[in-house]
Protein backbone atom coordinates (compact mmCIF):
# COMPACT_ATOMS: atom_id res chain seq x y z
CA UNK A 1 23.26 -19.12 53.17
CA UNK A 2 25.21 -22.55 52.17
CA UNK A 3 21.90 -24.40 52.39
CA UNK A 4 20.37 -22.12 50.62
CA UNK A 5 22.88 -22.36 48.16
CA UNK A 6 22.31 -26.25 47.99
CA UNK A 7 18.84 -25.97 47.61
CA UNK A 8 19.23 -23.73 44.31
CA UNK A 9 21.55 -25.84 42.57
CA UNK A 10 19.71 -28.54 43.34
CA UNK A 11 16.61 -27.70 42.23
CA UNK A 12 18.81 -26.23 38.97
CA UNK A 13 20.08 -29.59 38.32
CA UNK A 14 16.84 -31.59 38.18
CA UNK A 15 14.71 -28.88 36.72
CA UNK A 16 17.22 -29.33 34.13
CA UNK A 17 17.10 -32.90 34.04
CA UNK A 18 13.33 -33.33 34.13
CA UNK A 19 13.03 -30.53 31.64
CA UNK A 20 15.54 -32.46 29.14
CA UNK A 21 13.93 -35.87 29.68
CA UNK A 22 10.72 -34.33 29.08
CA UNK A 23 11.64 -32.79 25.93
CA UNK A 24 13.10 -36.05 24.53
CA UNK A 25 10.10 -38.08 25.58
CA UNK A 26 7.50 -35.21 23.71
CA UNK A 27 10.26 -35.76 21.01
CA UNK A 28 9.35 -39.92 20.90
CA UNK A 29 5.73 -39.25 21.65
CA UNK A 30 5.39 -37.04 18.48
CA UNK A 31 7.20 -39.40 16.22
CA UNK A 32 5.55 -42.37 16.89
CA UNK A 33 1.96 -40.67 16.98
CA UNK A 34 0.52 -42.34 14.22
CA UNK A 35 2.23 -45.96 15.87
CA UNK A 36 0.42 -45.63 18.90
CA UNK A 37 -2.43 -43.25 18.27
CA UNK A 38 -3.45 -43.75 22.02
CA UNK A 39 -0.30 -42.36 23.00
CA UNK A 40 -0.99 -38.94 21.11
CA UNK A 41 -3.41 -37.96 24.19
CA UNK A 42 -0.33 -37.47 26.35
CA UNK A 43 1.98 -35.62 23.78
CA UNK A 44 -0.42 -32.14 25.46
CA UNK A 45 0.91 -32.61 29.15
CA UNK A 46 4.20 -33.95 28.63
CA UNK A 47 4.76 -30.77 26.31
CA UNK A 48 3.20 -28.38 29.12
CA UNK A 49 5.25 -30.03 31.87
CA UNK A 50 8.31 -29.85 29.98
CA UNK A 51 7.52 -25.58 29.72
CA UNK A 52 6.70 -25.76 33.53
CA UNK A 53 10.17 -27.42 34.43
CA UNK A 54 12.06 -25.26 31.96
CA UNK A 55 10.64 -22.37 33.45
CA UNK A 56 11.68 -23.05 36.58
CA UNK A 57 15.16 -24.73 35.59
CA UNK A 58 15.37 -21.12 34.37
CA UNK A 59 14.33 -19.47 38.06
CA UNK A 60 16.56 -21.57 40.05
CA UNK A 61 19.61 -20.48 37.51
CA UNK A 62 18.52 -17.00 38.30
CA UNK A 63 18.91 -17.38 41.45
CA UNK A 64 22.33 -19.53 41.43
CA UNK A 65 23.56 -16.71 39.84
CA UNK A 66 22.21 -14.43 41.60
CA UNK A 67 23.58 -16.52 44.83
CA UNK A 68 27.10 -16.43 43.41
CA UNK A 69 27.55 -12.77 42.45
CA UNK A 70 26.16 -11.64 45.65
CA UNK A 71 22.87 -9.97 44.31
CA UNK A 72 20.71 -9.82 47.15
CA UNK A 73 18.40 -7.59 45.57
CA UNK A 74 18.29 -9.97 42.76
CA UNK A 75 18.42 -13.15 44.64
CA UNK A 76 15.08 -12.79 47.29
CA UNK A 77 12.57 -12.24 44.18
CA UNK A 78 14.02 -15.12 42.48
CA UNK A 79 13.47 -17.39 45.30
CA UNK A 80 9.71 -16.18 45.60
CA UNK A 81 9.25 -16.77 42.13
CA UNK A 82 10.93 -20.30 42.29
CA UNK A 83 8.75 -21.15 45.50
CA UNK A 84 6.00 -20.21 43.94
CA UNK A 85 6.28 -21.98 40.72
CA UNK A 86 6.86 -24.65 42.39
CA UNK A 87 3.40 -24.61 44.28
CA UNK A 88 2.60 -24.33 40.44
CA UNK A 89 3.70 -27.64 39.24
CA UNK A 90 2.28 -29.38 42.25
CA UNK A 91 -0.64 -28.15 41.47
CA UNK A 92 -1.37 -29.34 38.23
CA UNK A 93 0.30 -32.82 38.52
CA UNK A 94 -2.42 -33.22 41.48
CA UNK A 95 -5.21 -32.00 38.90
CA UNK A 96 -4.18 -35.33 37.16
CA UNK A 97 -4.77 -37.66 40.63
CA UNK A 98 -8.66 -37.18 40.34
């Protein structure tokens, strides 16, 4: 269970990070739009990828606390939904390699 304990908070802290860098880039993308008008084609996934990792930043907290208080009946769904979304976001960054 202490791995397992790693592995949430560490997907917690950079689902948090890349969720907050994310938001500050869609932040500069949308300001300068009319700067760099061939930059305003990426403001779409930047803002959808920054949903996708605070979605899961939100999962993975779930489960931390689920971990900590000792919900068990809590804490396996959580970790289904969190593997699963992240299946998700692998997904559609490799709909961007072709």
């Amino acid at each position: 269970m202490a791995y397992l304990r790693i592995f949430n908070w560490a997907l917690f802290l950079f689902n948090t990070m890349m969720a907050v860098v994310l938001s500050v880039v869609a932040l500069m993308l949308w300001v300068y739009r009319e700067e760099a008008a061939e930059l305003g084609s990426h403001l779409a996934p930047v803002v959808v990828s920054t949903g996708l990792f605070a979605v899961m930043a939100l999962i993975a907290g779930g489960c931390v606390w689920a971990g900590r208080r000792r919900h068990w009946l809590f804490l396996w769904p959580l970790e289904g939904m969190l593997l699963m979304s992240m299946a998700l976001v692998v997904a559609y960054f490799r709909s961007f390699a072709n």
